[in-house]
Each structure stands twice: as structure tokens, then as C-alpha cells.
PDB file of N, CA and C in Angstrom:
ATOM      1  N   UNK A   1      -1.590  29.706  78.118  1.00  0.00           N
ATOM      2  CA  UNK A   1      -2.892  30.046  77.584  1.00  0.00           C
ATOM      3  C   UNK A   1      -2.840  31.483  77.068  1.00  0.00           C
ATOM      4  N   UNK A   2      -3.597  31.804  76.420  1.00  0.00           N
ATOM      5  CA  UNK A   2      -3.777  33.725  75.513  1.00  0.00           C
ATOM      6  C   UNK A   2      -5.264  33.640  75.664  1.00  0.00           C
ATOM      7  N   UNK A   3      -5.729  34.802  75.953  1.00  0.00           N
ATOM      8  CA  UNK A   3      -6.644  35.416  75.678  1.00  0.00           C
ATOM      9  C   UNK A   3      -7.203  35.542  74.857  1.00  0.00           C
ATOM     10  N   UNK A   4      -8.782  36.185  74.908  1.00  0.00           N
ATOM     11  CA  UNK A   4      -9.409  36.169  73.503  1.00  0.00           C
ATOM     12  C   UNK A   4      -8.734  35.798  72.529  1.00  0.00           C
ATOM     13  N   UNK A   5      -8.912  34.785  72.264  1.00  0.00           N
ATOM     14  CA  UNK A   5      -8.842  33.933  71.315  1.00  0.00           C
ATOM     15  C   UNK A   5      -9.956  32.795  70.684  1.00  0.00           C
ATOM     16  N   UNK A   6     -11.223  33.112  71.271  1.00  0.00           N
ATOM     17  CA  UNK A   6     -12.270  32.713  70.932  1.00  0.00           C
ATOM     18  C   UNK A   6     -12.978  31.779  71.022  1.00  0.00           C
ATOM     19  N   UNK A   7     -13.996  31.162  70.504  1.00  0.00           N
ATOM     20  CA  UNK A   7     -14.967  29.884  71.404  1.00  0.00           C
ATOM     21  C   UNK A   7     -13.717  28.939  70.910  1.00  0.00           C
ATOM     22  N   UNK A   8     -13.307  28.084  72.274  1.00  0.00           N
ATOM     23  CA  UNK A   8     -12.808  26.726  72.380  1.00  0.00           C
ATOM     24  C   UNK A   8     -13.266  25.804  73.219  1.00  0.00           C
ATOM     25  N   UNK A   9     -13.387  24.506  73.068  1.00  0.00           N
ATOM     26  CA  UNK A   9     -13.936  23.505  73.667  1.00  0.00           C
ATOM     27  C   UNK A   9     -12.520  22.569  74.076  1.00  0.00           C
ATOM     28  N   UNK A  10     -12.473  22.179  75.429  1.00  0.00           N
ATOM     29  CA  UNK A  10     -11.063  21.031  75.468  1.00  0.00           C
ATOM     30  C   UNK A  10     -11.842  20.208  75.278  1.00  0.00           C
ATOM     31  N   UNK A  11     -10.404  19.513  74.671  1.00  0.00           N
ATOM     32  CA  UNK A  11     -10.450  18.047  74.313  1.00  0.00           C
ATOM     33  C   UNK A  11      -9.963  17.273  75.186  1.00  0.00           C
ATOM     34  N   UNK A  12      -8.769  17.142  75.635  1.00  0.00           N
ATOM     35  CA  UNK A  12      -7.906  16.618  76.571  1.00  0.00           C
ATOM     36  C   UNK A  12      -6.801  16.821  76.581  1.00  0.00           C
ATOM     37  N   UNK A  13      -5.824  16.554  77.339  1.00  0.00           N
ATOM     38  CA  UNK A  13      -4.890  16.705  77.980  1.00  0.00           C
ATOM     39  C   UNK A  13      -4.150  15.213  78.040  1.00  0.00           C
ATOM     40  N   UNK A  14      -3.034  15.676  77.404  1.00  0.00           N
ATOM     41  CA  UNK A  14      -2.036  14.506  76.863  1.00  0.00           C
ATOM     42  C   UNK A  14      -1.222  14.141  78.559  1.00  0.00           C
ATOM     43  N   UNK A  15      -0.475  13.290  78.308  1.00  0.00           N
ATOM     44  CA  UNK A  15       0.734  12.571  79.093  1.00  0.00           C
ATOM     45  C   UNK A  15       1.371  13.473  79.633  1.00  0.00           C
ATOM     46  N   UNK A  16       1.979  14.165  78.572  1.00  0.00           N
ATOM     47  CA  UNK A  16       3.012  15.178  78.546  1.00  0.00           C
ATOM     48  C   UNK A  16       2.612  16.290  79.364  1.00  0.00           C
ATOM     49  N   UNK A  17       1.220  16.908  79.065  1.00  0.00           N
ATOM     50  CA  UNK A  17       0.523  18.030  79.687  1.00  0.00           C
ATOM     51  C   UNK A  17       0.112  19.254  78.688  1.00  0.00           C
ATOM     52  N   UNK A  18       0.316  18.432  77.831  1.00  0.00           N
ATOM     53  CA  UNK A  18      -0.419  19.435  76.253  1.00  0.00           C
ATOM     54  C   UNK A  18      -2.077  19.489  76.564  1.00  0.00           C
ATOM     55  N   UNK A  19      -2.325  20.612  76.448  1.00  0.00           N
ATOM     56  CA  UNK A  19      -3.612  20.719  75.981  1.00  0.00           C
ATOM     57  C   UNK A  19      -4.191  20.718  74.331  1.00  0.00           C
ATOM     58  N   UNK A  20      -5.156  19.677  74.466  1.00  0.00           N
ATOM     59  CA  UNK A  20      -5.770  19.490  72.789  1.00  0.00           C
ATOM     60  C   UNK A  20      -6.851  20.518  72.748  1.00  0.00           C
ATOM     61  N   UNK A  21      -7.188  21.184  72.397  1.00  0.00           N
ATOM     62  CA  UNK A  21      -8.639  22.381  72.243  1.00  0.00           C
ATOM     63  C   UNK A  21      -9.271  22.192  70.827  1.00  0.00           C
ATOM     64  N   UNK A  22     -10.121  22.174  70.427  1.00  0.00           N
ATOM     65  CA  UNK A  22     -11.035  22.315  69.058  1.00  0.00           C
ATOM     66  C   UNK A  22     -11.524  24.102  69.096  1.00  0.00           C
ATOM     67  N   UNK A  23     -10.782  24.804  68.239  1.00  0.00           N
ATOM     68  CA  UNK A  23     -11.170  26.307  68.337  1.00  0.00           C
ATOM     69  C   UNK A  23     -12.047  26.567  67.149  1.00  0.00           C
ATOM     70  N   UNK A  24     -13.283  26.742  67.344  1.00  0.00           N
ATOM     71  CA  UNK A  24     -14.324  26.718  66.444  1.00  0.00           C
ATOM     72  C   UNK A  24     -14.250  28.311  66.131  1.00  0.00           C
ATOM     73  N   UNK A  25     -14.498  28.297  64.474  1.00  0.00           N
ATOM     74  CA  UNK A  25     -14.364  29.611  63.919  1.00  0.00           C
ATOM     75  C   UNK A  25     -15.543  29.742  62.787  1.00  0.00           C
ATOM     76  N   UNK A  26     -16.465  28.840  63.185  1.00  0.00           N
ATOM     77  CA  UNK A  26     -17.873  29.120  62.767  1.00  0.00           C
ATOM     78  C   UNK A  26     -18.244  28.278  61.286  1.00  0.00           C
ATOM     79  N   UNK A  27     -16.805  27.835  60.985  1.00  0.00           N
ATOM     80  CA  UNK A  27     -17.436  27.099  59.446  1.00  0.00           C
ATOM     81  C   UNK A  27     -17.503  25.359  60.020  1.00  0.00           C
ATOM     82  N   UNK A  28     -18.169  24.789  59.748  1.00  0.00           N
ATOM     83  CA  UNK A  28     -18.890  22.907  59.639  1.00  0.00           C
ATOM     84  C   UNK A  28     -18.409  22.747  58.594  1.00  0.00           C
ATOM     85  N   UNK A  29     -18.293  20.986  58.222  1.00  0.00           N
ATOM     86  CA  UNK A  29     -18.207  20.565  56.879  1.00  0.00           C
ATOM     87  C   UNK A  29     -18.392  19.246  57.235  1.00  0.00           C
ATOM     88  N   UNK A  30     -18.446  18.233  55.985  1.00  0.00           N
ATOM     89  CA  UNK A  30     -18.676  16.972  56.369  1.00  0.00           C
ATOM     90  C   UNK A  30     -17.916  16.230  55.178  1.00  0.00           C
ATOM     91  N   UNK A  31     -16.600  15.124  55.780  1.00  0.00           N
ATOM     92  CA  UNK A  31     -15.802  14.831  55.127  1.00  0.00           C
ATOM     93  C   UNK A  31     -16.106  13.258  55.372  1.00  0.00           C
ATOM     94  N   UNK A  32     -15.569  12.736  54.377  1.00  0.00           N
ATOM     95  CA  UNK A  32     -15.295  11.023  54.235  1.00  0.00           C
ATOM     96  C   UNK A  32     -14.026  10.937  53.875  1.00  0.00           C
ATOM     97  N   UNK A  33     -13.743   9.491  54.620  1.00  0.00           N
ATOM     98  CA  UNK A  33     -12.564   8.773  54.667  1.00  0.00           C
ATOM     99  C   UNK A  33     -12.924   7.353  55.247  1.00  0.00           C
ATOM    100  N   UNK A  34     -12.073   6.522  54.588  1.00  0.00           N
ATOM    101  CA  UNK A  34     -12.217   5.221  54.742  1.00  0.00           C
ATOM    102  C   UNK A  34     -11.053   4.688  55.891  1.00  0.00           C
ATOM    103  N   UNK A  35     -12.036   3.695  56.782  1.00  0.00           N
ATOM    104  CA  UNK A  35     -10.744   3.485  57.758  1.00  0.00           C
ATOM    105  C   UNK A  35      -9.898   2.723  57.005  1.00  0.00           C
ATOM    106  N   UNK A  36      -8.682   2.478  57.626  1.00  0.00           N
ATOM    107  CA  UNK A  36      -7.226   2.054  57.242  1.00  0.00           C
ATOM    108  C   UNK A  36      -6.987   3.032  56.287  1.00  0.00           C
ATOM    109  N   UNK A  37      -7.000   3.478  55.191  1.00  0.00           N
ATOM    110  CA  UNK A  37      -6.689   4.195  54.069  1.00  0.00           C
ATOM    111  C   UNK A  37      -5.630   5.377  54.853  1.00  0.00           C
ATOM    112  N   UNK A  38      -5.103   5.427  54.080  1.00  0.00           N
ATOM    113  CA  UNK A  38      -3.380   6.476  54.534  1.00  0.00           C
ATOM    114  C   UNK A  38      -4.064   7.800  53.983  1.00  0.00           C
ATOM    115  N   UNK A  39      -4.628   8.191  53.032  1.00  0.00           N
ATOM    116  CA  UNK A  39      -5.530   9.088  52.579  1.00  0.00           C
ATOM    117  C   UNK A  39      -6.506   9.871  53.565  1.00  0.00           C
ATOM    118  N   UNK A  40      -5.579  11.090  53.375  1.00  0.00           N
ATOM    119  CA  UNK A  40      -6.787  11.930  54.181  1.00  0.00           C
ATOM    120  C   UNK A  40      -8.245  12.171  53.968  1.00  0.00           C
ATOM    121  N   UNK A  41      -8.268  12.525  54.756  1.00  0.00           N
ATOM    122  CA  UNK A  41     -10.511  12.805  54.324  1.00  0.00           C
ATOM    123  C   UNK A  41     -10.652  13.934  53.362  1.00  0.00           C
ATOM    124  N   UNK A  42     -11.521  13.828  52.957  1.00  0.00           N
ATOM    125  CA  UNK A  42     -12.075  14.445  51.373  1.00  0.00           C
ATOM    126  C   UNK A  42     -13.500  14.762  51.469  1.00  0.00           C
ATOM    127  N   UNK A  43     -13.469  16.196  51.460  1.00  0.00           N
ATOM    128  CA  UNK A  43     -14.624  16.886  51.833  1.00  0.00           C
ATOM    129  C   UNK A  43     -15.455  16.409  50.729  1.00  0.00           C
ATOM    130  N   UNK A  44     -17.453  16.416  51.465  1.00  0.00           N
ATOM    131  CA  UNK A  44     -18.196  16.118  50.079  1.00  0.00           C
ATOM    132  C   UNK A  44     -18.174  16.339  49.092  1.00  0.00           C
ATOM    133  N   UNK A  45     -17.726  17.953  48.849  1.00  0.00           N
ATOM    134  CA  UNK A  45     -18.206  18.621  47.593  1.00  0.00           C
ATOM    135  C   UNK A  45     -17.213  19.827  48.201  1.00  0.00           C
ATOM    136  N   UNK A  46     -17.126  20.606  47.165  1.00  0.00           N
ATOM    137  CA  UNK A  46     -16.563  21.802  47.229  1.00  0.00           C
ATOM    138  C   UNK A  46     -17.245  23.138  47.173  1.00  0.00           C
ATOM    139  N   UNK A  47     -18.413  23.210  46.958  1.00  0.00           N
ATOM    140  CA  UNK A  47     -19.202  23.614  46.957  1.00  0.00           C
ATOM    141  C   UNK A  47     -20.331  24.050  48.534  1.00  0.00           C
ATOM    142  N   UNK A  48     -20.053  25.508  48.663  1.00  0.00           N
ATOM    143  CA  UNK A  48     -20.874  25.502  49.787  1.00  0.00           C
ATOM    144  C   UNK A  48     -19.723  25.365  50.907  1.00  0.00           C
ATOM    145  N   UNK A  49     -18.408  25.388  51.381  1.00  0.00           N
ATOM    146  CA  UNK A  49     -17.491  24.828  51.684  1.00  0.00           C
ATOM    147  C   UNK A  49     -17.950  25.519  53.189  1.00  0.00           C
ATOM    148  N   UNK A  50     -17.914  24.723  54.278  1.00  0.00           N
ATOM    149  CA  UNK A  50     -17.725  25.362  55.480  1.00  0.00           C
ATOM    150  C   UNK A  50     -19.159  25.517  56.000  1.00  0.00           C
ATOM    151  N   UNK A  51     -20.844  25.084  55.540  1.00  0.00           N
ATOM    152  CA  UNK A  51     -21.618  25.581  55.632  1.00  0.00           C
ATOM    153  C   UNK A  51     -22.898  23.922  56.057  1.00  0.00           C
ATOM    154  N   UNK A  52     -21.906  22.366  55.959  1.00  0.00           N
ATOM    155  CA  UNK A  52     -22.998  21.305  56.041  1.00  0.00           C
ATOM    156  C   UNK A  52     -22.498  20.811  57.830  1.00  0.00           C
ATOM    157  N   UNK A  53     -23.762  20.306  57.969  1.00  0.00           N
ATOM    158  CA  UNK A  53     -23.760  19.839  59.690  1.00  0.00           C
ATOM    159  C   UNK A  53     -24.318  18.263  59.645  1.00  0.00           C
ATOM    160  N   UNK A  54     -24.176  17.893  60.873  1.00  0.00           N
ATOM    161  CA  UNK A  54     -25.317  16.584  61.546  1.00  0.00           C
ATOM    162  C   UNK A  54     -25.125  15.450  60.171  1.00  0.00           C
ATOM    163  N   UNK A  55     -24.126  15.106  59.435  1.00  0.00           N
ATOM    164  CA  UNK A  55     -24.496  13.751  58.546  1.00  0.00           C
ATOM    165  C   UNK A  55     -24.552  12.685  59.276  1.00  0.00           C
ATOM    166  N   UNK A  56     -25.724  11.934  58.252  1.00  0.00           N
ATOM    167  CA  UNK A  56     -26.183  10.309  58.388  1.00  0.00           C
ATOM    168  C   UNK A  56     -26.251   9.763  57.411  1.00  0.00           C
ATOM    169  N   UNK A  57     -25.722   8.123  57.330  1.00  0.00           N
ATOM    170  CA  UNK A  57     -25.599   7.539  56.599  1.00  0.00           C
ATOM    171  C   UNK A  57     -26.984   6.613  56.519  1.00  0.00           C
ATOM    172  N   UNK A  58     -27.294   6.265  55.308  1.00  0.00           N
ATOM    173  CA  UNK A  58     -28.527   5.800  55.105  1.00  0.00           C
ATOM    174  C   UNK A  58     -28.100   4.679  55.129  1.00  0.00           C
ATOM    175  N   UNK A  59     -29.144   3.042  55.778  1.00  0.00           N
ATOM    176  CA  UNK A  59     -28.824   1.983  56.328  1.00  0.00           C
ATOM    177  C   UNK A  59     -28.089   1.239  54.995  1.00  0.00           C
ATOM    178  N   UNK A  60     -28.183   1.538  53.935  1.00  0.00           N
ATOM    179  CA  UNK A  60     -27.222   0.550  52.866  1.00  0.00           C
ATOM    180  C   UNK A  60     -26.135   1.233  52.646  1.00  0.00           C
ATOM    181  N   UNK A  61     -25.770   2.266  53.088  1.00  0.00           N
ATOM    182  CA  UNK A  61     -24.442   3.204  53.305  1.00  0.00           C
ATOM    183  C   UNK A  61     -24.261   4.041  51.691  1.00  0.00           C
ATOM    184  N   UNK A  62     -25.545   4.083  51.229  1.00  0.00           N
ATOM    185  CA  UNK A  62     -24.958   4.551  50.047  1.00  0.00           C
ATOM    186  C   UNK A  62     -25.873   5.607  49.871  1.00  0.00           C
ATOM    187  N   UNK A  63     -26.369   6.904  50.591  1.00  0.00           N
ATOM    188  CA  UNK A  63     -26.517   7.981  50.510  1.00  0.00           C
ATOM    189  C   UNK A  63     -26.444   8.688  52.122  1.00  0.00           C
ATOM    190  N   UNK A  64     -25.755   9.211  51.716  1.00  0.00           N
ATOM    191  CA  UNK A  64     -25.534  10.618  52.992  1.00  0.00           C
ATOM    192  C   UNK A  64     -26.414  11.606  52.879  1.00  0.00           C
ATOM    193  N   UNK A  65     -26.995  12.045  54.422  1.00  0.00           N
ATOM    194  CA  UNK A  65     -27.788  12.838  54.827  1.00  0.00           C
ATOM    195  C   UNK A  65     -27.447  13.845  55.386  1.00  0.00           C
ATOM    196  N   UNK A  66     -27.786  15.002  55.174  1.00  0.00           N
ATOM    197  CA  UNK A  66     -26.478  16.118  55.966  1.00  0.00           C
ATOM    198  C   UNK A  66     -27.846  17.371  56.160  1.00  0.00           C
ATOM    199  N   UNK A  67     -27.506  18.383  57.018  1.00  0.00           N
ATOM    200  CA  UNK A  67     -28.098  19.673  56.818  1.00  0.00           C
ATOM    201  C   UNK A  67     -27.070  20.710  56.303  1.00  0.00           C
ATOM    202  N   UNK A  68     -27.438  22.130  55.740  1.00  0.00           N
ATOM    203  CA  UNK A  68     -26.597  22.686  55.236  1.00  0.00           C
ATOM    204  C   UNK A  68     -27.338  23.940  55.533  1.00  0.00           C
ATOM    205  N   UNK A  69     -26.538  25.006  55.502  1.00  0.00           N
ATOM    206  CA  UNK A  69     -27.020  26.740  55.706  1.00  0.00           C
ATOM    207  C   UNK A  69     -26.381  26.959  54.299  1.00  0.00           C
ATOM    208  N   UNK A  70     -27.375  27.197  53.570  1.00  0.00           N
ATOM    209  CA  UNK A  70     -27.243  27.965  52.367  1.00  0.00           C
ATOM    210  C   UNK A  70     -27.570  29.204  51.877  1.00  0.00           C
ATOM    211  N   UNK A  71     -26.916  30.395  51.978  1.00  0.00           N
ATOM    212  CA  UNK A  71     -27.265  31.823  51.700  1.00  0.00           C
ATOM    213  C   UNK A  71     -29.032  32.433  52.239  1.00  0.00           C
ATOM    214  N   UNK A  72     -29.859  32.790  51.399  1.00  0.00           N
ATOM    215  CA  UNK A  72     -30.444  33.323  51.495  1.00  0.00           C
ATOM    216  C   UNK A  72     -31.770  32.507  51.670  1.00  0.00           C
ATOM    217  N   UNK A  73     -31.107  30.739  50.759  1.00  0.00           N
ATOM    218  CA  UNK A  73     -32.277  29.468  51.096  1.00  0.00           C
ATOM    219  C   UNK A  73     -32.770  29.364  52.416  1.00  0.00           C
ATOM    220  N   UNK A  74     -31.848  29.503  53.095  1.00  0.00           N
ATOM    221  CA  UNK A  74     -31.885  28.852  54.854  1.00  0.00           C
ATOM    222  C   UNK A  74     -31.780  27.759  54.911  1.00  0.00           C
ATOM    223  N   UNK A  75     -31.644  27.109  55.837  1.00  0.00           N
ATOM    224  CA  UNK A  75     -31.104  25.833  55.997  1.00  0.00           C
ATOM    225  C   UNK A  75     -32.489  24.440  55.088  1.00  0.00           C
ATOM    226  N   UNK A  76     -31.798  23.184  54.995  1.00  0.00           N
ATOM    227  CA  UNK A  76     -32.578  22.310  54.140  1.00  0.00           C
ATOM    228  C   UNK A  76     -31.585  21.272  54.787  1.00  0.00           C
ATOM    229  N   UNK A  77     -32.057  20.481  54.336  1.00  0.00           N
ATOM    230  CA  UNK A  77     -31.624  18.776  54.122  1.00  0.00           C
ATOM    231  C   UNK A  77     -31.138  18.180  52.963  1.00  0.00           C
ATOM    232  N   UNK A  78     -30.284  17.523  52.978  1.00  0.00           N
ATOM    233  CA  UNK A  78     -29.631  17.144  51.352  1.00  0.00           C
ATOM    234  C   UNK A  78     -29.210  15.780  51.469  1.00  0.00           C
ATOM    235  N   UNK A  79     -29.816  15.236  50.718  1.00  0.00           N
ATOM    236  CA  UNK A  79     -29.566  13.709  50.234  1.00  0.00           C
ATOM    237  C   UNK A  79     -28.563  13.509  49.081  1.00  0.00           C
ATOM    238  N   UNK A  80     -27.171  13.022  49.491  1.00  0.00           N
ATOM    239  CA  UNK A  80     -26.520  12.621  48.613  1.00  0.00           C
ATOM    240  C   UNK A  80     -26.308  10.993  48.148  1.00  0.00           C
ATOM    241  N   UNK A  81     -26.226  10.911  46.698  1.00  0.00           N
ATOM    242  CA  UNK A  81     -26.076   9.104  46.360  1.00  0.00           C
ATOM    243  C   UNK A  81     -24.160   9.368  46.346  1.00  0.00           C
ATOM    244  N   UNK A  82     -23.797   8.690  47.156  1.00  0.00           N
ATOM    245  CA  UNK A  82     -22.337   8.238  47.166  1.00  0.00           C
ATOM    246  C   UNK A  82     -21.972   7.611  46.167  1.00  0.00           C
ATOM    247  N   UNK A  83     -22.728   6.955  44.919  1.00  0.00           N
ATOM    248  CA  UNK A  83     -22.825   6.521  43.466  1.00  0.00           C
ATOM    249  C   UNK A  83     -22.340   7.730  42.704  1.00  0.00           C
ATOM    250  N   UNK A  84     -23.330   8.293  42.733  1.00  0.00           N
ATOM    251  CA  UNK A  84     -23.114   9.016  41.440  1.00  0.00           C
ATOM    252  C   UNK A  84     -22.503  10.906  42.209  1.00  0.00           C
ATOM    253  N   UNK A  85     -22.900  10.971  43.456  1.00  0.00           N
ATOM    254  CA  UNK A  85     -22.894  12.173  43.653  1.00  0.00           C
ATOM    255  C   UNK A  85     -24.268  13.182  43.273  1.00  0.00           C
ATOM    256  N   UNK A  86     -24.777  13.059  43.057  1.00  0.00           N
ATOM    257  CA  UNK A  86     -26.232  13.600  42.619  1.00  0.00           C
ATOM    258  C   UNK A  86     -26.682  14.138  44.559  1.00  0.00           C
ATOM    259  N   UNK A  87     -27.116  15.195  44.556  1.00  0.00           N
ATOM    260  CA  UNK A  87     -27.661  15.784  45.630  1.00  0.00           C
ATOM    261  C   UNK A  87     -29.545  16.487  45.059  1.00  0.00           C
ATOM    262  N   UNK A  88     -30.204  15.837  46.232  1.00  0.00           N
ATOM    263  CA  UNK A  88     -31.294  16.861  46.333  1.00  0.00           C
ATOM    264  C   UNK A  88     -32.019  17.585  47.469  1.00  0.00           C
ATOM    265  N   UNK A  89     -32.318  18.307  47.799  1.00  0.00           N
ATOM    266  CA  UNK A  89     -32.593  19.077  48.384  1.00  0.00           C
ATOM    267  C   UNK A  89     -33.950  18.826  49.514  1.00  0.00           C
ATOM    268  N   UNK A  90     -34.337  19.118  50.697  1.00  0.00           N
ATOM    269  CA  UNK A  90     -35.695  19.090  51.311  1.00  0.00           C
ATOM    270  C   UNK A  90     -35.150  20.090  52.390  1.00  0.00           C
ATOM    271  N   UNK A  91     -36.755  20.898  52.478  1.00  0.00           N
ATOM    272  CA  UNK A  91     -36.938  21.624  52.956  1.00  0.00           C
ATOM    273  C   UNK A  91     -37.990  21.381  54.043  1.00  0.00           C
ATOM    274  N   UNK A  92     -37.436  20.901  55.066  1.00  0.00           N
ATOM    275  CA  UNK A  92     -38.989  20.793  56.188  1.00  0.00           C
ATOM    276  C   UNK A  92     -39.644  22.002  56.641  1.00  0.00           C
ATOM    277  N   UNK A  93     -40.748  21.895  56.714  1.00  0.00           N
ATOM    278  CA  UNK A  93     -41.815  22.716  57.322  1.00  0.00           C
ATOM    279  C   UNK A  93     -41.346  23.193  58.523  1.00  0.00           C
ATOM    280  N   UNK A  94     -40.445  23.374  58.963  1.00  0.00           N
ATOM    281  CA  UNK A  94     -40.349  23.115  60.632  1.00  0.00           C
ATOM    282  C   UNK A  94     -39.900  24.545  60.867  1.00  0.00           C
ATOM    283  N   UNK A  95     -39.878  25.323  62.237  1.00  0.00           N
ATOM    284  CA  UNK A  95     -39.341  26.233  62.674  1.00  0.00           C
ATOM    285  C   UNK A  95     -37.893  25.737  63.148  1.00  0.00           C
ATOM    286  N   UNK A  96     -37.254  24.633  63.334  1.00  0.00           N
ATOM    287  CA  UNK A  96     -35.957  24.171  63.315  1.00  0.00           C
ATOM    288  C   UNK A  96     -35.852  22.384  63.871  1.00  0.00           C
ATOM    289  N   UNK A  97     -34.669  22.126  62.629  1.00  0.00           N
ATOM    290  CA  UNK A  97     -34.752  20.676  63.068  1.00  0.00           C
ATOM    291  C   UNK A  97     -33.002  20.706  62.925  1.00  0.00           C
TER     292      UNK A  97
END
């Protein structure tokens, strides 16, 4: 183990006696990939990179729901069509959702 080295969460602990850790360094993203496919996952967009959380898929699977921290906007909600790629934006009223 080393020291400061910053927020980590275990994962588990292999056969062998490896430790798996997830070392979070503050950026989110939200990627797709299709199971079976040999193809790695492929972030939404490139845009904003490191900054979307919490996606949901809408019940006909063909728009994704995500939150995002965007600069100076503050955070919103973004509806993407997995069609075309087209994103729009909502902003709830809320003190945090």
C-alpha cells in the first residue's frame, strides 16, 4: 500500500491477493457499450469530458438521461436521442437533485 494517494474505494480482492481499488480523481463520465461487442465503450460525447453523472435509460431505450456540472451553468439534466444524438437541456428548480 502508499500513502496519500487519495480518495479510494475497494473493490475486492482477487484469489491471488491483489487488491482491485477504484481511485477517484474527481472527473464522471457516462459511456456506452453493447454487451458481447469486443469494442470498448465510447464515451457520449466529447464534449464536457469528465463532468456527466447518474444516467438512465428511457423505457424504449432510445434516449439517455444523465446529469452534468457544466461551468458556470451549474448542474442540469440532459436528454439525449441515441438516434440522432441531439441533446437538450433542463434545469430543475431544485436546491439539489
Amino acid at each position: 500500500m502508499k500513502n496519500d494517494i487519495g480518495s479510494i474505494l475497494p473493490l475486492m480482492i482477487t484469489r491471488t491477493g491483489s487488491i482491485l481499488m477504484l481511485l477517484q480523481v474527481g472527473l464522471e463520465d457516462v459511456f456506452l457499450a453493447r454487451l458481447g461487442n469486443p469494442n470498448p465503450p465510447v464515451r457520449i460525447s466529447e464534449h464536457f469530458v469528465g463532468a456527466r453523472t447518474n444516467p438512465s435509460f428511457s423505457p424504449d431505450g432510445r434516449t439517455l438521461l444523465y446529469q452534468a456540472q457544466r461551468g458556470a451553468a451549474g448542474a442540469a439534466l440532459y436528454l439525449r436521442s441515441l438516434d440522432s444524438g441531439a441533446e437538450r437541456a433542463v434545469h430543475p428548480r431544485l436546491a439539489d437533485f
